[in-house]
N, C-alpha and C. Protein backbone atom coordinates (compact mmCIF):
# COMPACT_ATOMS: atom_id res chain seq x y z
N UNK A 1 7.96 -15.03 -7.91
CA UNK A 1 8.94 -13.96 -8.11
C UNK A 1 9.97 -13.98 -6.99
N UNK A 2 11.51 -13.64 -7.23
CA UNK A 2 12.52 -13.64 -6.16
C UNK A 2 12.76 -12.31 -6.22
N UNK A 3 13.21 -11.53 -5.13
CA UNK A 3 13.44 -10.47 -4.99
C UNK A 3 14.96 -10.58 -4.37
N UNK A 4 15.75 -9.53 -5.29
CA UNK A 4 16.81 -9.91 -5.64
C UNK A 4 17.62 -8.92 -5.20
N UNK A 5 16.89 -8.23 -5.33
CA UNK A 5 17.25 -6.29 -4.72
C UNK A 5 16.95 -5.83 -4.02
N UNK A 6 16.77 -4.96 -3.37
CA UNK A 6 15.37 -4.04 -2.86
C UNK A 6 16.60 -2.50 -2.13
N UNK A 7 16.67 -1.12 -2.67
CA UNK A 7 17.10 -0.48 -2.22
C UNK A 7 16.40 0.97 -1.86
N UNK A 8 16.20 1.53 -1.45
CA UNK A 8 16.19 3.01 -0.64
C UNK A 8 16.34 4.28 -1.83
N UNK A 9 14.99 4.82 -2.48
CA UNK A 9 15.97 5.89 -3.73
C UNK A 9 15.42 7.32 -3.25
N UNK A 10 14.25 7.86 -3.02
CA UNK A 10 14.46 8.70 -3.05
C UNK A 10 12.83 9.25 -1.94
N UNK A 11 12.82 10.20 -1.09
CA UNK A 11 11.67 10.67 -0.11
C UNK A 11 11.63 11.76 -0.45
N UNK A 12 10.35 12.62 -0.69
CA UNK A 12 9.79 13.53 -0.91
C UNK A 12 8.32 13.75 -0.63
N UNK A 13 7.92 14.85 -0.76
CA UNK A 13 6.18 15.34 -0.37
C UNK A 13 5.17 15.74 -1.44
N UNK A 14 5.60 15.70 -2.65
CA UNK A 14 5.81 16.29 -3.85
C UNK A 14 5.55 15.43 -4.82
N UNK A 15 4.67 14.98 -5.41
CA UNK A 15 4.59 14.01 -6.35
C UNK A 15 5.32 14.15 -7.53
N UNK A 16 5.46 15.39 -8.03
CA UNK A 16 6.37 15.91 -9.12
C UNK A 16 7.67 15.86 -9.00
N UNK A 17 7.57 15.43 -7.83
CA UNK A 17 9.70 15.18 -7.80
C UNK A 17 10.15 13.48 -7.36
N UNK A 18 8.79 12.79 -7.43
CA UNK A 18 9.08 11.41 -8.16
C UNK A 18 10.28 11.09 -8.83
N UNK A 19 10.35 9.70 -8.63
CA UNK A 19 11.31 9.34 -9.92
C UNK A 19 10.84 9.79 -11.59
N UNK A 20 11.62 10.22 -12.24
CA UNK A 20 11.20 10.44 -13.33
C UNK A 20 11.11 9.10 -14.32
N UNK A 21 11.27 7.90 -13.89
CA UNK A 21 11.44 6.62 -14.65
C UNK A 21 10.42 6.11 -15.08
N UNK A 22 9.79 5.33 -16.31
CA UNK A 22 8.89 4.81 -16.48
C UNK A 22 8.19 3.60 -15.96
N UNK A 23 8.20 3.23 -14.65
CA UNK A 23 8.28 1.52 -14.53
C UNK A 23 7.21 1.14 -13.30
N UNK A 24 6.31 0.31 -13.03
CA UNK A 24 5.52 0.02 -12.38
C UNK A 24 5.18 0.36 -10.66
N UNK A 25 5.01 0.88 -10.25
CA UNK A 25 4.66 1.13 -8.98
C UNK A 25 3.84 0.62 -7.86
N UNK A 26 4.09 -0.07 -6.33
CA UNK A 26 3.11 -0.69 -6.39
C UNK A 26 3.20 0.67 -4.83
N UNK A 27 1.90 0.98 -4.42
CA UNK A 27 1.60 1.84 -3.39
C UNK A 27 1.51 1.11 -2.50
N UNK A 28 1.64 1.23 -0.99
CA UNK A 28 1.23 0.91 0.12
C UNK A 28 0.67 1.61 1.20
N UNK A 29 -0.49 1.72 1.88
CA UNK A 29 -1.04 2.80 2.62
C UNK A 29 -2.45 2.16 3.37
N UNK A 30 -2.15 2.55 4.66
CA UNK A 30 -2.88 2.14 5.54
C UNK A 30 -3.27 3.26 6.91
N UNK A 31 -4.57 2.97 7.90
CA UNK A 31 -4.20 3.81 8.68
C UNK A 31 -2.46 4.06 9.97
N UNK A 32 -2.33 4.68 10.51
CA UNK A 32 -1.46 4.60 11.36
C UNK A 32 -1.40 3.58 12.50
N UNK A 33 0.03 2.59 12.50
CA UNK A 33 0.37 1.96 13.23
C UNK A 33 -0.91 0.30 12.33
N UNK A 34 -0.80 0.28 11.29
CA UNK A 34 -1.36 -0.68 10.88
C UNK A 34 -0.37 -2.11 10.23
N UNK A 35 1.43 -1.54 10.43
CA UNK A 35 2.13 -2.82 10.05
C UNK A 35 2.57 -2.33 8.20
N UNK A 36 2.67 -1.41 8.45
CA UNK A 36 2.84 -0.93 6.78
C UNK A 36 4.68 -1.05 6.26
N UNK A 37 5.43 -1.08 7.34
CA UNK A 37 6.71 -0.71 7.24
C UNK A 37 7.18 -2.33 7.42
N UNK A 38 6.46 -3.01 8.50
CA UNK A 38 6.82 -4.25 8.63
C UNK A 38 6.24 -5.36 7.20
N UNK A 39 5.54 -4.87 6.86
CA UNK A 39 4.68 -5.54 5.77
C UNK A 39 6.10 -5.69 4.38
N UNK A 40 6.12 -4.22 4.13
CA UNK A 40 7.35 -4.54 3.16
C UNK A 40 8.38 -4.67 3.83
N UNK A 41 9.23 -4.62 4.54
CA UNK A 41 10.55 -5.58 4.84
C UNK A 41 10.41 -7.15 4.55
N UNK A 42 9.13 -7.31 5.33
CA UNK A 42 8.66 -8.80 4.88
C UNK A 42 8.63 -8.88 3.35
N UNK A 43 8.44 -8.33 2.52
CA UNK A 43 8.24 -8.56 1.43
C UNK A 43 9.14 -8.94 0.66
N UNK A 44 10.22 -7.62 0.74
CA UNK A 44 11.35 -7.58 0.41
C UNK A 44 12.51 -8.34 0.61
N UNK A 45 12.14 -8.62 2.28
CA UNK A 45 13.17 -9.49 2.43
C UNK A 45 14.26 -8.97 3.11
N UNK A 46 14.31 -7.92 3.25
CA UNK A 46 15.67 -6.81 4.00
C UNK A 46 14.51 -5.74 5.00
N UNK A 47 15.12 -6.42 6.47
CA UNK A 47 14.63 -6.32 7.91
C UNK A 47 14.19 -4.54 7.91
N UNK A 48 15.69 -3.86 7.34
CA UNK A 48 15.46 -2.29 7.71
C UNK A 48 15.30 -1.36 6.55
N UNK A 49 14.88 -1.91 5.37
CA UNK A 49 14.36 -1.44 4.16
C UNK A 49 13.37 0.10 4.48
N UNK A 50 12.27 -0.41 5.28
CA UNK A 50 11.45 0.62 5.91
C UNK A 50 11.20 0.72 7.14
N UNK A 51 11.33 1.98 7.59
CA UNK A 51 11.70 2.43 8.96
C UNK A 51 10.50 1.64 9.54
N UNK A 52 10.57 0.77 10.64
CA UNK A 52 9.46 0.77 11.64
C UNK A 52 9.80 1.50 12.97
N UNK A 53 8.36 1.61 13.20
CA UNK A 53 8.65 2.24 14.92
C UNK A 53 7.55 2.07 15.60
N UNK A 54 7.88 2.59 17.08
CA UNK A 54 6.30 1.77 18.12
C UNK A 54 5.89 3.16 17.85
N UNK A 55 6.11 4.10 17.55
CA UNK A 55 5.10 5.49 17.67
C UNK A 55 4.72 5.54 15.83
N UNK A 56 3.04 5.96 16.30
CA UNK A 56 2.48 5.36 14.89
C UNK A 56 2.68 6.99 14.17
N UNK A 57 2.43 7.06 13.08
CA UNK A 57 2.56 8.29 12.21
C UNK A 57 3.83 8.80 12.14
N UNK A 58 4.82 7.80 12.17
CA UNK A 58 6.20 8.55 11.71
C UNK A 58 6.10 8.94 9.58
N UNK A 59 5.37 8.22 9.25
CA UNK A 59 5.97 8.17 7.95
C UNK A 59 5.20 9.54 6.99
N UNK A 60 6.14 10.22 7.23
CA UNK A 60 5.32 11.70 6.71
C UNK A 60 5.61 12.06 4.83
N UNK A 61 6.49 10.92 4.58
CA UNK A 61 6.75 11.68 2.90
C UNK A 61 6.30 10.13 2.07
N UNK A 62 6.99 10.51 0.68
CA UNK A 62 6.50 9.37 0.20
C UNK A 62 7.73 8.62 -0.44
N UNK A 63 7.98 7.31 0.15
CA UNK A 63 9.29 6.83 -0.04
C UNK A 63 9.31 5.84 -1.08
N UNK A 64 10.40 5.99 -1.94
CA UNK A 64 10.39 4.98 -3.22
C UNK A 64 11.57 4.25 -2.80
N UNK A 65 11.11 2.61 -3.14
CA UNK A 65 12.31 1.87 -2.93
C UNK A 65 12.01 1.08 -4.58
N UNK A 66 13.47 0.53 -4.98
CA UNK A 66 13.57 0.09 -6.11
C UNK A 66 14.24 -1.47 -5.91
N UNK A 67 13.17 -2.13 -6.71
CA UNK A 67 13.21 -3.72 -6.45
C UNK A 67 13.50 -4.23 -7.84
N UNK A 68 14.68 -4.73 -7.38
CA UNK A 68 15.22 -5.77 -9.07
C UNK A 68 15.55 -4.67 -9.96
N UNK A 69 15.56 -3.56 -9.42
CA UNK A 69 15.98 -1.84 -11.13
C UNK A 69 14.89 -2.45 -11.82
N UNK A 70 13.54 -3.00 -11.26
CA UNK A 70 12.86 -3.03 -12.19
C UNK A 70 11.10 -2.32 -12.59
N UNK A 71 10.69 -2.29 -10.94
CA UNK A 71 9.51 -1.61 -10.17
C UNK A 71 9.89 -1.27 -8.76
N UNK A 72 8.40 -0.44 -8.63
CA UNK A 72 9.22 0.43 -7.27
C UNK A 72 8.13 -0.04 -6.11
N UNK A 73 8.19 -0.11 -5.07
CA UNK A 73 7.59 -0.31 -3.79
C UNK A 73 7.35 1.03 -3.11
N UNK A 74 5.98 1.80 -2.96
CA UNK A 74 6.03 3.28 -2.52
C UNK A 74 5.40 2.87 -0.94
N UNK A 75 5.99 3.46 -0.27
CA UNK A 75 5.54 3.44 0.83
C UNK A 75 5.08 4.94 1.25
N UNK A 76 3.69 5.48 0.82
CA UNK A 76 3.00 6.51 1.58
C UNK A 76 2.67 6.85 2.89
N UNK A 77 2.40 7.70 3.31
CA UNK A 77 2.34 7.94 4.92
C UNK A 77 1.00 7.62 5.16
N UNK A 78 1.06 7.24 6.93
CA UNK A 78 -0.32 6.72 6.68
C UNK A 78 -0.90 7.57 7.59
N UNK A 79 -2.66 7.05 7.15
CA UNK A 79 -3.22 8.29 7.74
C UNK A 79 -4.50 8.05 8.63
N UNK A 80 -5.16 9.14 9.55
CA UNK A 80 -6.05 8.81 10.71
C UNK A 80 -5.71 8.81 11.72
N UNK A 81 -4.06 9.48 11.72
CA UNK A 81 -3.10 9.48 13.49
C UNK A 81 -4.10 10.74 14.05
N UNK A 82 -4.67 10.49 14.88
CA UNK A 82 -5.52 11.44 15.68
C UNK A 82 -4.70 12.65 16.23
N UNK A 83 -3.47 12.56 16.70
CA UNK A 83 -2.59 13.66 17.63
C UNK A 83 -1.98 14.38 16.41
N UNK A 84 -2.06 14.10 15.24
CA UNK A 84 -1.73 15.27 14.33
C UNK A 84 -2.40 16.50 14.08
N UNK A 85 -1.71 17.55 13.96
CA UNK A 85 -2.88 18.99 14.16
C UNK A 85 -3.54 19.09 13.02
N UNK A 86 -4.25 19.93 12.97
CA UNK A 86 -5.44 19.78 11.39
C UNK A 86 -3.95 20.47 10.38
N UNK A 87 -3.39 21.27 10.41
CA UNK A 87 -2.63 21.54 9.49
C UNK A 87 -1.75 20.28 8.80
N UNK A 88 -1.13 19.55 10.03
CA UNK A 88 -0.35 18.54 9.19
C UNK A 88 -1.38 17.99 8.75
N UNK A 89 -2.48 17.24 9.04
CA UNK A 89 -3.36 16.68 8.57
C UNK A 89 -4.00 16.79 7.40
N UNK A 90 -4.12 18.04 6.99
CA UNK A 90 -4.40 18.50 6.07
C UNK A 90 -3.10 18.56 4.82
N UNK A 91 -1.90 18.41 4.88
CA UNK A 91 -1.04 18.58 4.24
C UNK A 91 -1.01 16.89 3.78
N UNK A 92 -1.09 16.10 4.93
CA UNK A 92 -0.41 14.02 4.50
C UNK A 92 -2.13 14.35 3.78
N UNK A 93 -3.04 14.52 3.73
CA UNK A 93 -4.13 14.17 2.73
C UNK A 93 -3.40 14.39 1.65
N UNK A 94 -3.12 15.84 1.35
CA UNK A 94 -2.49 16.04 0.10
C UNK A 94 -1.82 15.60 -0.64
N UNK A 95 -0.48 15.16 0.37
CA UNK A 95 0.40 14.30 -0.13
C UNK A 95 0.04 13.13 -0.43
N UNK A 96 -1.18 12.52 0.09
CA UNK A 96 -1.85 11.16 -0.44
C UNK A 96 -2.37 11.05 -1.96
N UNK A 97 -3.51 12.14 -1.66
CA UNK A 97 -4.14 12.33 -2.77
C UNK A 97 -3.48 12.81 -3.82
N UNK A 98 -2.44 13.67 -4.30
CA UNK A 98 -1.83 14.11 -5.08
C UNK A 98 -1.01 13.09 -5.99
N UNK A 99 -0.54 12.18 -5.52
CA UNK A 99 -0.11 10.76 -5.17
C UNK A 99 -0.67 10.11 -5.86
N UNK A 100 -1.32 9.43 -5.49
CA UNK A 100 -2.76 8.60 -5.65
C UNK A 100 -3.54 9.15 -7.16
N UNK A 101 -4.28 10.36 -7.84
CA UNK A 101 -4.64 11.11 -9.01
C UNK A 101 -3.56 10.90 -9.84
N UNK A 102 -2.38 11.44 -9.52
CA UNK A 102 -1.52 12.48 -10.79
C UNK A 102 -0.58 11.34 -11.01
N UNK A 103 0.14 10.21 -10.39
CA UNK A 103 0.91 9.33 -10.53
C UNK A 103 0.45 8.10 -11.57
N UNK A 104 1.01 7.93 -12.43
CA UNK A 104 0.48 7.64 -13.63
C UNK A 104 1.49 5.98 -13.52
N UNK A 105 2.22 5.92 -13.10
CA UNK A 105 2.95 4.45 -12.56
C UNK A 105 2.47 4.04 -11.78
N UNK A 106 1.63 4.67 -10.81
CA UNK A 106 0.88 3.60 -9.83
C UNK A 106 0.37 2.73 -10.36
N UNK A 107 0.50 1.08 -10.40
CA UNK A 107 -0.44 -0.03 -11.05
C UNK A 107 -1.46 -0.33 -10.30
N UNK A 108 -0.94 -0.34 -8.96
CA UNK A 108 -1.79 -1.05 -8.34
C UNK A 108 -1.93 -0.22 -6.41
N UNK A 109 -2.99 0.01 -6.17
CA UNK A 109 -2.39 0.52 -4.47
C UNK A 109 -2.88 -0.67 -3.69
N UNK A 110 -1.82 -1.09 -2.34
CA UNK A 110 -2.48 -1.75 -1.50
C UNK A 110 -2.84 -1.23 -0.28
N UNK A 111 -3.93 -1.45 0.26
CA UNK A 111 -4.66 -0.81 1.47
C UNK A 111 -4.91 -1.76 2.48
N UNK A 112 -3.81 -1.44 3.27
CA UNK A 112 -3.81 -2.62 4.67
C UNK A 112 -5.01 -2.26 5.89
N UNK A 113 -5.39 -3.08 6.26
CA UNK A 113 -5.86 -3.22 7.22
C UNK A 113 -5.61 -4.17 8.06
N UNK A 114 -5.66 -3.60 9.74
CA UNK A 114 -5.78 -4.57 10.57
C UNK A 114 -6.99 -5.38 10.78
N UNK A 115 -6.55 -6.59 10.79
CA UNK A 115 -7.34 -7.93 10.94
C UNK A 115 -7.95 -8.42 11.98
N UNK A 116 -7.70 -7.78 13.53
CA UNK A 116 -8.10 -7.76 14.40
C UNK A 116 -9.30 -6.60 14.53
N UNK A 117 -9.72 -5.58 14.22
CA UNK A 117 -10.20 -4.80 14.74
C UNK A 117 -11.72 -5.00 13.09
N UNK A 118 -12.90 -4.09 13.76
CA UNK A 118 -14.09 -4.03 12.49
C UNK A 118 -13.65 -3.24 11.48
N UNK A 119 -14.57 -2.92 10.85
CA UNK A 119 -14.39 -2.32 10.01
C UNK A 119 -14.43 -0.50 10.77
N UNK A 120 -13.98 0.22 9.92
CA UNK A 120 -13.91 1.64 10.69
C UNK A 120 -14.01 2.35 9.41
N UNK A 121 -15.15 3.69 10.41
CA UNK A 121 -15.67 4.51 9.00
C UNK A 121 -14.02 4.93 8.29
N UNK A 122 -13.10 5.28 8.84
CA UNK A 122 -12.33 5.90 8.23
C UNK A 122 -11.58 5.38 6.42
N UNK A 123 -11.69 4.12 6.91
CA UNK A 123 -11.07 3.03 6.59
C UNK A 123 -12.43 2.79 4.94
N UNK A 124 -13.47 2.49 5.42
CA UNK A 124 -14.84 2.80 4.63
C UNK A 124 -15.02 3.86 3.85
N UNK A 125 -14.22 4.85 3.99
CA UNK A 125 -14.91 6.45 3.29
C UNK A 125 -13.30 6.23 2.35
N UNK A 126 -12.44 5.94 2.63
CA UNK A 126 -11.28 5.99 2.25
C UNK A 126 -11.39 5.33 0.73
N UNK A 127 -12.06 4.18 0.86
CA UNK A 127 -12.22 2.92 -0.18
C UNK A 127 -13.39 3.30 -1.21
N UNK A 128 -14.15 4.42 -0.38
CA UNK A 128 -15.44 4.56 -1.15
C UNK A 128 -14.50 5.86 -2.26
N UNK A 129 -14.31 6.89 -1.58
CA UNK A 129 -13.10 7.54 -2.61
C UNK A 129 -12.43 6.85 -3.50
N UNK A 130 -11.42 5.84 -3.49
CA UNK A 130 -10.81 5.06 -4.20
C UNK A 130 -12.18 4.45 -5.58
N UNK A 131 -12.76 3.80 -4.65
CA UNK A 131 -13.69 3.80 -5.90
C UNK A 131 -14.90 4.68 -6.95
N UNK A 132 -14.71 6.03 -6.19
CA UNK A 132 -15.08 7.15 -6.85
C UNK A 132 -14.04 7.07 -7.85
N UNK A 133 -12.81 7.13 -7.61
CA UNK A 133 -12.30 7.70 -8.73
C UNK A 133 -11.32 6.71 -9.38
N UNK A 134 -11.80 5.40 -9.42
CA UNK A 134 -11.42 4.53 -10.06
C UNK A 134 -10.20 4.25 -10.12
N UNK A 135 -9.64 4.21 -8.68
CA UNK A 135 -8.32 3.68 -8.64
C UNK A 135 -8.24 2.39 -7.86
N UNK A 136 -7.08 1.34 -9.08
CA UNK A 136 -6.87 -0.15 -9.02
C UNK A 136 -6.13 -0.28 -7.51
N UNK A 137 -6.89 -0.50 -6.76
CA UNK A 137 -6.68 -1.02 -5.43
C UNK A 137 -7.05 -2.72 -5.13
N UNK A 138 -6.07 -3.04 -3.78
CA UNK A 138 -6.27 -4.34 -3.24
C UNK A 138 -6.48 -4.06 -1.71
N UNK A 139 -7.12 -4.96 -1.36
CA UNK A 139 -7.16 -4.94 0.39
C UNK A 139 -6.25 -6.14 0.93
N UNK A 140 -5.06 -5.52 1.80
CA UNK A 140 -4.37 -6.81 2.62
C UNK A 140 -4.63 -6.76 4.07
N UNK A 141 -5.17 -7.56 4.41
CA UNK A 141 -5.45 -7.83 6.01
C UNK A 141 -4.11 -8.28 7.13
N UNK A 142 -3.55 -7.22 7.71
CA UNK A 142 -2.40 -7.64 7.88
C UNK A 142 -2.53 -8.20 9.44
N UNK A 143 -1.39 -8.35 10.55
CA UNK A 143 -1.24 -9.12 12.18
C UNK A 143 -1.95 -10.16 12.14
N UNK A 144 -2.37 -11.40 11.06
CA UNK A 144 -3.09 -12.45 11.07
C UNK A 144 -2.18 -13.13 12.19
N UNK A 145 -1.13 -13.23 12.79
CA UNK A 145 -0.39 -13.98 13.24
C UNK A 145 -1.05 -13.47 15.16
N UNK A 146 -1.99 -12.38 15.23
CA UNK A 146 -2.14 -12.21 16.54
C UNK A 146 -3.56 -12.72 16.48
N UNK A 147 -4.27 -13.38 15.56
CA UNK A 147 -5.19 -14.21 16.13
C UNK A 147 -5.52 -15.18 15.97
N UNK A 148 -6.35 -16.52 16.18
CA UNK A 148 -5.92 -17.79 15.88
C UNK A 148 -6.65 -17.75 14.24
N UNK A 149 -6.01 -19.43 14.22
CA UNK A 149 -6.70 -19.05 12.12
C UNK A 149 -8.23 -19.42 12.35
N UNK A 150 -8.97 -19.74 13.18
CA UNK A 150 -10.74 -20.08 13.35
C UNK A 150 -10.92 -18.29 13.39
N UNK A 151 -10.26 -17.65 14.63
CA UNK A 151 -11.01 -16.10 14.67
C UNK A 151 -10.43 -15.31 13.30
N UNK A 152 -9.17 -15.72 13.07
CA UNK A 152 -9.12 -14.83 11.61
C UNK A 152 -9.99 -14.94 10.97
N UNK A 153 -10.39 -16.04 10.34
CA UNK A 153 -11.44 -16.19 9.34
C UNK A 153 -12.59 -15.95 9.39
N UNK A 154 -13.00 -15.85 10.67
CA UNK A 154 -14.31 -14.49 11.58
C UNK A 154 -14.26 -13.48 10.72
N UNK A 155 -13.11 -13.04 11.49
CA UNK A 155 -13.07 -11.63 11.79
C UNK A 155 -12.80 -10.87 10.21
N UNK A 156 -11.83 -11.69 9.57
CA UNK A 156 -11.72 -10.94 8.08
C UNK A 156 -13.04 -11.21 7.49
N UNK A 157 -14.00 -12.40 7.54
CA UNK A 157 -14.99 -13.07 7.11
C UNK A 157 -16.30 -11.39 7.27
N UNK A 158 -16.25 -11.05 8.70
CA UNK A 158 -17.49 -10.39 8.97
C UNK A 158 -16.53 -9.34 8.05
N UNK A 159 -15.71 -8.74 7.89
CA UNK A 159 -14.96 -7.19 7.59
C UNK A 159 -15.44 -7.15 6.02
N UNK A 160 -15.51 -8.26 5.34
CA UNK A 160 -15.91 -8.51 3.91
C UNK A 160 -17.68 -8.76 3.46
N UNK A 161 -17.65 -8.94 4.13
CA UNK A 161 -19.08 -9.10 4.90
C UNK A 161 -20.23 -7.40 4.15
N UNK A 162 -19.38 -6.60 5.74
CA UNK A 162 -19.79 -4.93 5.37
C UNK A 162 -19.69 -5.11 4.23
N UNK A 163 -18.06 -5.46 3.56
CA UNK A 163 -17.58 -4.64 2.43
C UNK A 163 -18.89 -4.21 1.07
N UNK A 164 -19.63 -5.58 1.14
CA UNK A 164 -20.05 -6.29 -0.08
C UNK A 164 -21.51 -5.61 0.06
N UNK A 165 -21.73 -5.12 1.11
CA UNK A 165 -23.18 -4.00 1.37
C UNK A 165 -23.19 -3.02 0.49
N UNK A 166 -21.77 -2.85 0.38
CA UNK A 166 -21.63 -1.14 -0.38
C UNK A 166 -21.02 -1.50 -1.82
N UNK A 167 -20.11 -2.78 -2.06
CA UNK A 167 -19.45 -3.25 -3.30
C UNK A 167 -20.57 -3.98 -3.98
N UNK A 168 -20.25 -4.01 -5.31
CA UNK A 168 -20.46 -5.03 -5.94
C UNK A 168 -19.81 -6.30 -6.30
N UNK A 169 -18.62 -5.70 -6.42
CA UNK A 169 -18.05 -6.56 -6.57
C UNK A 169 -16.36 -6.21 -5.54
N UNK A 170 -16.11 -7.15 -4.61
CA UNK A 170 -14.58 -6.77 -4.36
C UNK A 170 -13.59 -6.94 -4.93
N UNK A 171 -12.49 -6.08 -4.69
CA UNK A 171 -11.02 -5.76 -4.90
C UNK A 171 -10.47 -6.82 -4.64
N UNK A 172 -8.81 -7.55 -5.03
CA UNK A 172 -8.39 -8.67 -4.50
C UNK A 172 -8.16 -8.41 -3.11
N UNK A 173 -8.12 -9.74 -2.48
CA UNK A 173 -7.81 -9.61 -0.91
C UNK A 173 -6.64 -10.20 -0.43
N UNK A 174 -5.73 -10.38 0.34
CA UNK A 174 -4.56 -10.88 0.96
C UNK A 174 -4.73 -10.90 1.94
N UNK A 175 -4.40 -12.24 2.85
CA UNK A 175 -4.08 -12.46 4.13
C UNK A 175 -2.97 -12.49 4.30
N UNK A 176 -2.14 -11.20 5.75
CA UNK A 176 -0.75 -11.52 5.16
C UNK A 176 -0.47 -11.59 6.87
N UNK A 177 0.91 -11.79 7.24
CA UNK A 177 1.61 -11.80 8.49
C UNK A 177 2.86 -11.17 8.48
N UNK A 178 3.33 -10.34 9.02
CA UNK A 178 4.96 -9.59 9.00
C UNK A 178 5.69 -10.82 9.74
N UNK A 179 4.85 -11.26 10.59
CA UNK A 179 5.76 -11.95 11.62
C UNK A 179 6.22 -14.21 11.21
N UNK A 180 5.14 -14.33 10.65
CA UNK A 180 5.23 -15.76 10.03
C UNK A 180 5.83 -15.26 8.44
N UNK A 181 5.15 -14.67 7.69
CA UNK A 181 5.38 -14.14 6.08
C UNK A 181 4.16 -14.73 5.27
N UNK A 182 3.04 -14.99 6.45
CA UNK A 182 1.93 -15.19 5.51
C UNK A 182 1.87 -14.30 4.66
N UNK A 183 1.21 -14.72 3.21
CA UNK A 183 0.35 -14.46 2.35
C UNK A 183 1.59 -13.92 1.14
N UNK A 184 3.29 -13.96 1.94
CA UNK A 184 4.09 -13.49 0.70
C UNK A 184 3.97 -13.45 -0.39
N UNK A 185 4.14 -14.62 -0.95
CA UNK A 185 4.09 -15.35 -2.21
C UNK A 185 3.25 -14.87 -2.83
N UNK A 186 1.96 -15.10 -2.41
CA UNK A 186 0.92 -14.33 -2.84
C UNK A 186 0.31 -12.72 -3.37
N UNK A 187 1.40 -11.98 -2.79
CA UNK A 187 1.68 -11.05 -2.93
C UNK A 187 2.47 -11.04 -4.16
N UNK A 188 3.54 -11.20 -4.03
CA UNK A 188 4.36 -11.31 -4.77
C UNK A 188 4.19 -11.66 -6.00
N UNK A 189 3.54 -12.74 -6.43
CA UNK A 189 2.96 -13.42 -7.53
C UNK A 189 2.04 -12.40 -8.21
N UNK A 190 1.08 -11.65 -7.72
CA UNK A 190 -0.35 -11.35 -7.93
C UNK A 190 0.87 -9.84 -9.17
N UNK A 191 1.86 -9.29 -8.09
CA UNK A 191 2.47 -7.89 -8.48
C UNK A 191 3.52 -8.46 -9.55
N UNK A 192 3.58 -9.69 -9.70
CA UNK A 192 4.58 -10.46 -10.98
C UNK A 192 3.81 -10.54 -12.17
N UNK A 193 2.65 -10.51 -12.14
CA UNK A 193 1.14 -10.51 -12.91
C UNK A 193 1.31 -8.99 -13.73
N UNK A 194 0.82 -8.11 -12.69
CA UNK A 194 0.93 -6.83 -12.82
C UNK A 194 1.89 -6.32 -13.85
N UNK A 195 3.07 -6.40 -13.32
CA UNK A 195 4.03 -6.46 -13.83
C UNK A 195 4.31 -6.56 -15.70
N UNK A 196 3.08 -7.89 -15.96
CA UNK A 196 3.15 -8.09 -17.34
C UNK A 196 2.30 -7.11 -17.91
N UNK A 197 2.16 -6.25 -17.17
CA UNK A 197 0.89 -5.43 -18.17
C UNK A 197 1.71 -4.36 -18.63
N UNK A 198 1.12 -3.04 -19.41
CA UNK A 198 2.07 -1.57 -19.76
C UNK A 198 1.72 -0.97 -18.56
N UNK A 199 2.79 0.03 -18.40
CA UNK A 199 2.63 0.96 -17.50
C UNK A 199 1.84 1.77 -17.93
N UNK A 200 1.08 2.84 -17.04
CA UNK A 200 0.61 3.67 -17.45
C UNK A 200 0.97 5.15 -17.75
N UNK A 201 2.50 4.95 -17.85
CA UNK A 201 2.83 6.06 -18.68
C UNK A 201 3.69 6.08 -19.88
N UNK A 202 4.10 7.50 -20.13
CA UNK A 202 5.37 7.23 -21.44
C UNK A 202 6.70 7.33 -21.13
N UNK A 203 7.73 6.30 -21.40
CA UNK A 203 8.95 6.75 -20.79
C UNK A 203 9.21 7.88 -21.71
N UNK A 204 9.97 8.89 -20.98
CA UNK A 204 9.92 10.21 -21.24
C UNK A 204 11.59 10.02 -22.15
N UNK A 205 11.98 9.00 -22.09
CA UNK A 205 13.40 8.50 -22.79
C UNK A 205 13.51 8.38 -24.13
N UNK A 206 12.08 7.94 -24.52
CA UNK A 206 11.78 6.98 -25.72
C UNK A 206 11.17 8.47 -26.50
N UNK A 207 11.37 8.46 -27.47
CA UNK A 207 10.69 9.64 -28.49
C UNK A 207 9.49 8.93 -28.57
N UNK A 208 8.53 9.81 -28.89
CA UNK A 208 7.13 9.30 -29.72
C UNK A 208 7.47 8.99 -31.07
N UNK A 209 6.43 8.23 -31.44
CA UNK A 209 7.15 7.84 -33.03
C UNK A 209 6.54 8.81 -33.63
């Protein structure tokens, strides 16, 4: 797949004030400071598409960008920033979860993790939810570029490892890099796939027959 577009449409907290369009969605969401903003620029291809910054938990709403006018790239806020007070904290759940249930274009969510570090309950309880309630998730292992490729394959190796204690079966996986563009393609391809399937809603354009 070439990405041909990629623009900036619309931020909100509110799942109901979404785009009202019928067309594929792909989620992105990870804990804080996990490479989520750098991940899609890489993707996309356009450097300042999504805000990065060195202070983690900036991304408090839920941002739709529109690729090719054809599917959207959501970038959710991410979550587990410790210095947030229980109130905000309690509000970005919401905005996750609300998100995540009621969004009927979501095809697919991806759930980054860093590749350097174990596995973390947070990260564990997060996935076990997801698969409570049967939402089509992927795991991308992202900063492969900060360790060599013998310890990557450790370190993602043991992280899959846990996974499969508690899975039966795993979710797809991606090895990716912001900084080389590992695992692009791959990405890209897997959500070109996606892509061929129906959405899961009704365009609200089209009458019922």
């Amino acid at each position: 797949m070439n990405i041909n577009s990629a623009k900036f449409e619309i931020s909100n907290s509110n799942v109901k004030k979404c785009p009202a369009t019928c067309k594929h969605e792909y989620a992105f969401i990870g804990r804080s400071n996990v490479g989520k903003s750098s991940l899609i620029n890489m993707l996309t291809g356009h450097k300042g598409l999504a805000m990065t910054s060195s202070t983690p938990g900036k991304t408090l709403l839920i941002n739709h960008f529109i690729i090719n006018d054809e599917w959207y790239i959501v970038d959710l806020p991410g979550y587990g920033y410790a210095q947030r007070g229980k109130k905000q904290q309690a509000e970005i759940k919401k905005i996750i979860e609300d998100y995540i249930l009621e969004r009927e274009q979501m095809t697919n969510l991806f759930l980054l993790i860093d590749s350097r570090h174990n596995p973390q309950k947070i990260d564990l309880e997060f996935m076990e939810w997801l698969g409570e309630n049967g939402v089509p998730f992927s795991i991308v292992f992202t900063k492969l570029d900060k360790l060599s490729s013998a310890a990557g394959k450790i370190q993602t190796a043991k992280y899959l490892a846990v996974l499969k204690e508690q899975w039966e079966e795993l979710p797809p996986v991606f090895y990716t890099s912001s900084t080389d563009r590992r695992g692009r393609q791959e990405l890209l391809d897997y959500i070109e796939e996606l892509n061929k399937l129906p959405v899961g809603c009704q365009d609200e354009s089209t009458p019922e027959e």
